[in-house]
PDB file of N, CA and C in Angstrom:
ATOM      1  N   UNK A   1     -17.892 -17.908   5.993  1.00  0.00           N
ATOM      2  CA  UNK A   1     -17.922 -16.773   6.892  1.00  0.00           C
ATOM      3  C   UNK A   1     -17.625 -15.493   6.106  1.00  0.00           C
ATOM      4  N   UNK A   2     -18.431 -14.531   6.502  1.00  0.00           N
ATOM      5  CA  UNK A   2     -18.531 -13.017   5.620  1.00  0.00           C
ATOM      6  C   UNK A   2     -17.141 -12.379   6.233  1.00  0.00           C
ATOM      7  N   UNK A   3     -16.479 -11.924   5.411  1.00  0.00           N
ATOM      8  CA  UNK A   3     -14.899 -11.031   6.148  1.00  0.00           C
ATOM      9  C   UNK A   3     -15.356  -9.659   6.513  1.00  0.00           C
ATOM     10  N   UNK A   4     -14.675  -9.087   7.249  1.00  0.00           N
ATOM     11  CA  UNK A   4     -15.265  -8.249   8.057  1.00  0.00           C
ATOM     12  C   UNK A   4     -14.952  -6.680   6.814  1.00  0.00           C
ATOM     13  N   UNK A   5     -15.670  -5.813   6.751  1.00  0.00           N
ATOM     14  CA  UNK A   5     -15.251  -4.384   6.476  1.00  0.00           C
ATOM     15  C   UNK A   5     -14.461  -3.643   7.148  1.00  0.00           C
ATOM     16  N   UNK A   6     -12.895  -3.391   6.416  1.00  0.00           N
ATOM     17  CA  UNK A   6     -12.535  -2.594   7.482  1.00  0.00           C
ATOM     18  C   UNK A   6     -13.230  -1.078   7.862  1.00  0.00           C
ATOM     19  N   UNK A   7     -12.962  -0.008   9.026  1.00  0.00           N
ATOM     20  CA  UNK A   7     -13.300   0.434   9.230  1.00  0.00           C
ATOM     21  C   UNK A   7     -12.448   2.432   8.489  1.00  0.00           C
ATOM     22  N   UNK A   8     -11.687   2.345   8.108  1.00  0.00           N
ATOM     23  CA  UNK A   8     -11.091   3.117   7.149  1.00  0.00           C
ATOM     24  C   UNK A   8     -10.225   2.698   6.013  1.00  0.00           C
ATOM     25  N   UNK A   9     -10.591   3.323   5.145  1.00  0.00           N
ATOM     26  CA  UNK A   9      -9.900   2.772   3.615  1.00  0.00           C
ATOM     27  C   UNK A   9      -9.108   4.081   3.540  1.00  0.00           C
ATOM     28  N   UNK A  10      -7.491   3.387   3.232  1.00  0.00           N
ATOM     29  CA  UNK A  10      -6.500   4.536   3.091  1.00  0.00           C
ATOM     30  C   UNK A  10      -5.428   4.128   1.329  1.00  0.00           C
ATOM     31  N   UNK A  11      -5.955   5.204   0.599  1.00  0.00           N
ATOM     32  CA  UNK A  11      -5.474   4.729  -0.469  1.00  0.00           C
ATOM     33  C   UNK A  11      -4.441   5.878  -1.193  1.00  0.00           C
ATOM     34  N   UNK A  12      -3.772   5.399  -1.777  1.00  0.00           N
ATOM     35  CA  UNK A  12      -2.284   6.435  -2.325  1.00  0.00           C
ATOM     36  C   UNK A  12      -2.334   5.952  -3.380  1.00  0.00           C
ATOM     37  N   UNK A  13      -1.825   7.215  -4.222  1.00  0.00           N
ATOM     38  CA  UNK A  13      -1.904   7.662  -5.681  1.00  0.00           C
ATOM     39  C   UNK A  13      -0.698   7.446  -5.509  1.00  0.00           C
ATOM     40  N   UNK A  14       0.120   7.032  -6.421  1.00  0.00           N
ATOM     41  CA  UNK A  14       1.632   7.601  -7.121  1.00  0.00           C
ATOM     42  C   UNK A  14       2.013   7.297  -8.250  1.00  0.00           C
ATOM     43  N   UNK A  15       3.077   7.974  -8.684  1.00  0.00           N
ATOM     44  CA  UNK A  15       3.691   7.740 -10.181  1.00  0.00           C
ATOM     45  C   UNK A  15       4.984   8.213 -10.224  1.00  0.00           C
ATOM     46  N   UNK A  16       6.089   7.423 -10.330  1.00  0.00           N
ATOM     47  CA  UNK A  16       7.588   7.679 -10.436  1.00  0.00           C
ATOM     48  C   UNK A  16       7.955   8.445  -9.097  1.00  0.00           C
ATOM     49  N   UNK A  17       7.624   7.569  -7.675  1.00  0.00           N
ATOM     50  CA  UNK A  17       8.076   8.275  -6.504  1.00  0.00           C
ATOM     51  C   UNK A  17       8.859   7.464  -5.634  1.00  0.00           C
ATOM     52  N   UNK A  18       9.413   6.823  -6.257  1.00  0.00           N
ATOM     53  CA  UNK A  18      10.627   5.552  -5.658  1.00  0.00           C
ATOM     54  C   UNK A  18      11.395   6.191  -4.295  1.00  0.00           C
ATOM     55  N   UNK A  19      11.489   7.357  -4.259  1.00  0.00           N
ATOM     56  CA  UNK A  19      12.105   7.833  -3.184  1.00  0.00           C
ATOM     57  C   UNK A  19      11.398   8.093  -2.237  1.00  0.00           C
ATOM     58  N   UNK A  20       9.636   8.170  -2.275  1.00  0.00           N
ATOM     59  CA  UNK A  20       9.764   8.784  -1.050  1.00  0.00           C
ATOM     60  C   UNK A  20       8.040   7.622  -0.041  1.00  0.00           C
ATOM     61  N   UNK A  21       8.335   6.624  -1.866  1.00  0.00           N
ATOM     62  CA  UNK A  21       7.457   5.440  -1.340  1.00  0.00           C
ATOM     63  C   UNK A  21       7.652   4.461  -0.530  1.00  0.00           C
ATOM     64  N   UNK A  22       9.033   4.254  -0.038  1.00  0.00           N
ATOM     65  CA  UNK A  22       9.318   3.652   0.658  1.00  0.00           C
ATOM     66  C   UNK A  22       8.640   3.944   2.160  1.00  0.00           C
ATOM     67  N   UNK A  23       9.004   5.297   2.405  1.00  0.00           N
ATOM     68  CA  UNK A  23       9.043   6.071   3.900  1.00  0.00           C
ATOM     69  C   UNK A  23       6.696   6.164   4.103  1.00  0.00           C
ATOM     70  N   UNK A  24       5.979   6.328   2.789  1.00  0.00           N
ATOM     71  CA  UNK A  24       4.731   5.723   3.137  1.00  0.00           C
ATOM     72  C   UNK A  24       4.472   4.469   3.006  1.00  0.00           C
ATOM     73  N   UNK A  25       5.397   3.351   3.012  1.00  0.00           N
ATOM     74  CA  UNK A  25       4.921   1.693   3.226  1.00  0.00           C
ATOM     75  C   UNK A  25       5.608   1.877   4.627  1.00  0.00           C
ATOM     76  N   UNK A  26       6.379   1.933   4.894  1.00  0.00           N
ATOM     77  CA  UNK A  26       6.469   2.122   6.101  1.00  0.00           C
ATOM     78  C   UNK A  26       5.866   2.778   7.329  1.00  0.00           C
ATOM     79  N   UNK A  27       5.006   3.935   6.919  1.00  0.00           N
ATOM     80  CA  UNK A  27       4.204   4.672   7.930  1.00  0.00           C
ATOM     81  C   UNK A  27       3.165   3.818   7.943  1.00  0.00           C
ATOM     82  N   UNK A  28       2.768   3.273   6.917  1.00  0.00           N
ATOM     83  CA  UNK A  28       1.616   2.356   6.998  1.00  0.00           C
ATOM     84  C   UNK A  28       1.523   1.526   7.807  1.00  0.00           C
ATOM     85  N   UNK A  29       2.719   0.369   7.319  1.00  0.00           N
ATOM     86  CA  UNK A  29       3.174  -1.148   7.977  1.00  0.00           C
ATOM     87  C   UNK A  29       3.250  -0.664   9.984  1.00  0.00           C
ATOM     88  N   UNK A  30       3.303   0.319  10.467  1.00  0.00           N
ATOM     89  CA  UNK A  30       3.906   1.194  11.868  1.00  0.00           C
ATOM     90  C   UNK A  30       2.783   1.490  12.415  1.00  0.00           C
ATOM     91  N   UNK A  31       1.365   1.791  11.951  1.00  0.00           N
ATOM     92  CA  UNK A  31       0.454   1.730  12.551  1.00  0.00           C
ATOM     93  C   UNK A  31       0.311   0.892  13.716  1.00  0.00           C
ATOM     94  N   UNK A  32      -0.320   1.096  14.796  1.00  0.00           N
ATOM     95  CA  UNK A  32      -0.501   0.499  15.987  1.00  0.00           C
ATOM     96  C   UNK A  32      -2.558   0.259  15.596  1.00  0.00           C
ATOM     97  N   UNK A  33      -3.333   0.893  14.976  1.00  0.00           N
ATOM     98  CA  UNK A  33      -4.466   0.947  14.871  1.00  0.00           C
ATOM     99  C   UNK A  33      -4.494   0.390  13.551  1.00  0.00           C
ATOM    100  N   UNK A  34      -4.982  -1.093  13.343  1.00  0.00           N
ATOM    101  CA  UNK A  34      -5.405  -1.426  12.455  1.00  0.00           C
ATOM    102  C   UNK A  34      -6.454  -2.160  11.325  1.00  0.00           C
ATOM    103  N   UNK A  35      -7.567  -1.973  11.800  1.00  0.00           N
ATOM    104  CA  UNK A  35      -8.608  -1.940  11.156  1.00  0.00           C
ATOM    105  C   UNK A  35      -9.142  -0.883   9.966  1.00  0.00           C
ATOM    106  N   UNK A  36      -7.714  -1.536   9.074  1.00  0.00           N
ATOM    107  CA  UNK A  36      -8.351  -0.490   7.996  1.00  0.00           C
ATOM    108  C   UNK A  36      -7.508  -1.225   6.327  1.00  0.00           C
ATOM    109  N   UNK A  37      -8.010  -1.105   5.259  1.00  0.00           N
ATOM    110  CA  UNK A  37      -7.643  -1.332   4.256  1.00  0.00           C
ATOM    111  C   UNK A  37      -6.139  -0.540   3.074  1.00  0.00           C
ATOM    112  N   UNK A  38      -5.722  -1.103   2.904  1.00  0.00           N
ATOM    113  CA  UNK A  38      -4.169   0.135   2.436  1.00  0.00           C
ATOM    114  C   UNK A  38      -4.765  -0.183   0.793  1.00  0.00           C
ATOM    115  N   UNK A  39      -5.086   0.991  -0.155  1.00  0.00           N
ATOM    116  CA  UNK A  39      -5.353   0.890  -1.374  1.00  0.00           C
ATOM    117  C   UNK A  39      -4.267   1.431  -2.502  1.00  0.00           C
ATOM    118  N   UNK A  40      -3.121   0.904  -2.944  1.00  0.00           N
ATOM    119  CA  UNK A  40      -2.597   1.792  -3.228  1.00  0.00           C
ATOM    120  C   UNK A  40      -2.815   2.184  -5.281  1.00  0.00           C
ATOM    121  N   UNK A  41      -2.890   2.859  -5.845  1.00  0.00           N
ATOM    122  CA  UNK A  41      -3.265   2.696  -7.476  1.00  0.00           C
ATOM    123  C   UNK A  41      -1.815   3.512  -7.639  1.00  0.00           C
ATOM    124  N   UNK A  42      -1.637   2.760  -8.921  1.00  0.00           N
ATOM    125  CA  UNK A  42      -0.125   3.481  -9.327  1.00  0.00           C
ATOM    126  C   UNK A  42      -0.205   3.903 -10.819  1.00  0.00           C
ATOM    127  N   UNK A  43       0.179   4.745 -11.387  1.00  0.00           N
ATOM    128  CA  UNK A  43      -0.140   4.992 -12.604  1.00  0.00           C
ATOM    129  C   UNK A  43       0.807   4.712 -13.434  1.00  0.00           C
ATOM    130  N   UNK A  44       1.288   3.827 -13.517  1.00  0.00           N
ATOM    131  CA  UNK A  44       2.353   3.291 -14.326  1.00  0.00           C
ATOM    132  C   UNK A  44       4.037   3.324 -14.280  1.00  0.00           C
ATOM    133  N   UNK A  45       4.535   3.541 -13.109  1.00  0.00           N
ATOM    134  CA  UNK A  45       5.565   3.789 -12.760  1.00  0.00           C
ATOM    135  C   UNK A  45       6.851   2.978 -13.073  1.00  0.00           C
ATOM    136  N   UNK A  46       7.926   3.564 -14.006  1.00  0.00           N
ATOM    137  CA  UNK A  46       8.571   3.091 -14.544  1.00  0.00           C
ATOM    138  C   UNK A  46      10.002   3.110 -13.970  1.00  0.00           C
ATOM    139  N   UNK A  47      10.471   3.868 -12.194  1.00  0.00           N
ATOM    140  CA  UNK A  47      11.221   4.053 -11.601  1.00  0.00           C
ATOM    141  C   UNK A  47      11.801   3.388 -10.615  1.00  0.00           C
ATOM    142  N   UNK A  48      10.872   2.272 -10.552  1.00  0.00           N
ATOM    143  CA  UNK A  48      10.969   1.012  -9.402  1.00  0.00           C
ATOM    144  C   UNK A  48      10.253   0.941  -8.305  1.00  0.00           C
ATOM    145  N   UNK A  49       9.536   1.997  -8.854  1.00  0.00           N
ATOM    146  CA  UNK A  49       8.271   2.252  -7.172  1.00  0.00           C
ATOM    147  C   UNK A  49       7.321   0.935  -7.102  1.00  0.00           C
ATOM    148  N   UNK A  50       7.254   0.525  -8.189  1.00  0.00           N
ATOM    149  CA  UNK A  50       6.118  -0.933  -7.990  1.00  0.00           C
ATOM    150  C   UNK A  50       6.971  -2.087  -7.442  1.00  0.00           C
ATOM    151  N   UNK A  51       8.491  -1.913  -7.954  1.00  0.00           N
ATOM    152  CA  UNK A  51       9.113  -3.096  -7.045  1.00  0.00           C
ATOM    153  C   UNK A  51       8.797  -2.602  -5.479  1.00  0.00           C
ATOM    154  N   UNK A  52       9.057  -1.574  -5.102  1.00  0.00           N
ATOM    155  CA  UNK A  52       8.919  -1.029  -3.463  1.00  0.00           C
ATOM    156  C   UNK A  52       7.805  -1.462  -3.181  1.00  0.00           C
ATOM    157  N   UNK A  53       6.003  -1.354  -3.722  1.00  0.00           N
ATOM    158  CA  UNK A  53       5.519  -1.743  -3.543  1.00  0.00           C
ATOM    159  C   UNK A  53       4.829  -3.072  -3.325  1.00  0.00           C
ATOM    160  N   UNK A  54       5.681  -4.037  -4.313  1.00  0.00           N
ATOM    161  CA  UNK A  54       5.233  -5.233  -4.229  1.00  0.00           C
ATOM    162  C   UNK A  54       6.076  -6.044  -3.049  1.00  0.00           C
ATOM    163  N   UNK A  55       7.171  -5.113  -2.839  1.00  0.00           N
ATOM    164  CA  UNK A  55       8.059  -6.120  -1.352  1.00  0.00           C
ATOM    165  C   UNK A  55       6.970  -6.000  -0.356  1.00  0.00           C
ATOM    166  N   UNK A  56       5.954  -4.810  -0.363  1.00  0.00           N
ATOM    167  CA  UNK A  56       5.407  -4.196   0.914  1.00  0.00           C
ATOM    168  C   UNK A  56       4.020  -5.382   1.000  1.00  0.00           C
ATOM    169  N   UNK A  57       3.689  -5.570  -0.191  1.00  0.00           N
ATOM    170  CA  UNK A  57       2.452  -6.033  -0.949  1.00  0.00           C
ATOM    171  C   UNK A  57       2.612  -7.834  -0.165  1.00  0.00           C
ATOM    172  N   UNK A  58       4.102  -8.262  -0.453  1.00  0.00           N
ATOM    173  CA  UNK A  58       4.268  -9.377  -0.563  1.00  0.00           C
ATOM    174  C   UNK A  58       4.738  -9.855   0.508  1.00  0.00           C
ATOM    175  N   UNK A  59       5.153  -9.141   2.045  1.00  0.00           N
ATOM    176  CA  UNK A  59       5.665  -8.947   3.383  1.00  0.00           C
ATOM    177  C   UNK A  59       4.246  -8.561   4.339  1.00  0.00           C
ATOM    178  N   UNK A  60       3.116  -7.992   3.886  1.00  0.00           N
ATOM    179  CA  UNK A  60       2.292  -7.424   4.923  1.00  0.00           C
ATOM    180  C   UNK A  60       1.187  -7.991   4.206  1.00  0.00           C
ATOM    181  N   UNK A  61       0.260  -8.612   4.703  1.00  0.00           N
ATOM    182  CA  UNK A  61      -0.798  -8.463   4.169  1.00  0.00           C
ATOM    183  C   UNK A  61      -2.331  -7.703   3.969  1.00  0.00           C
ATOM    184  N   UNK A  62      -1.764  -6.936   4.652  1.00  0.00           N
ATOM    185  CA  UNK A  62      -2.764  -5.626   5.038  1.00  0.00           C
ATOM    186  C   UNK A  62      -2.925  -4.773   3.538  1.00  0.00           C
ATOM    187  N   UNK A  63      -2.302  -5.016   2.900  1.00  0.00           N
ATOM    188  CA  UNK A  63      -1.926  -4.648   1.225  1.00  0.00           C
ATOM    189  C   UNK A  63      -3.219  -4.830   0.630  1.00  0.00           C
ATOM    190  N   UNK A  64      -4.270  -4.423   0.418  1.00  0.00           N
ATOM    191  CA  UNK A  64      -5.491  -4.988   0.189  1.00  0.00           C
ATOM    192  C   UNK A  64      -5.413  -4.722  -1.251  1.00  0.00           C
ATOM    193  N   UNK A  65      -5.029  -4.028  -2.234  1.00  0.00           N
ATOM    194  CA  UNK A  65      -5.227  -3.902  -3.378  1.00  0.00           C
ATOM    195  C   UNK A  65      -3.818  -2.859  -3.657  1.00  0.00           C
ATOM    196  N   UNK A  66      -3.646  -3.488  -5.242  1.00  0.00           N
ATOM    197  CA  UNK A  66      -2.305  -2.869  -5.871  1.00  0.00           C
ATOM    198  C   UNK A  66      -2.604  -2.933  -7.668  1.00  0.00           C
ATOM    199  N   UNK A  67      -3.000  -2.181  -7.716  1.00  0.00           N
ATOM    200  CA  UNK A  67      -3.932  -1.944  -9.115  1.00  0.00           C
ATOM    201  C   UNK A  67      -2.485  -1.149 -10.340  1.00  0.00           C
ATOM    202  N   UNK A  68      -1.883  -2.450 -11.262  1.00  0.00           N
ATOM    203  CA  UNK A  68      -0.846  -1.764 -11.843  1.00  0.00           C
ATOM    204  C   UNK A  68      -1.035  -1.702 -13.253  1.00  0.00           C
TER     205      UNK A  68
END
């Protein structure tokens, strides 16, 4: 069976934003409308923002891609 396309792709840039990545996995995960893909690319973040991300990554599966 073909998986469906979601219908908006929402993707976030960051790099060393441990503080304020938490509060967008959370706006995300809070959506009530969800037919849509979470993309997030990180540019190498050495502050713990990829741990934040991978709890989010590894708790939701709506996490569609985490490119580190």
């Amino acid at each position: 069976m073909k998986q469906k396309t979601p219908t908006l792709s929402i993707i976030t840039i960051c790099y060393n934003i441990k503080d304020e990545i938490e509060r967008t996995c959370k706006s995300i995960v809070n959506q009530t409308w969800q037919d849509f893909e979470w993309i997030v690319v990180d540019g190498g973040s050495t502050d713990g923002t990829v741990d934040i991300l991978k709890k989010y990554q590894l708790n939701w599966l709506k996490v569609s891609g985490l490119i580190l």
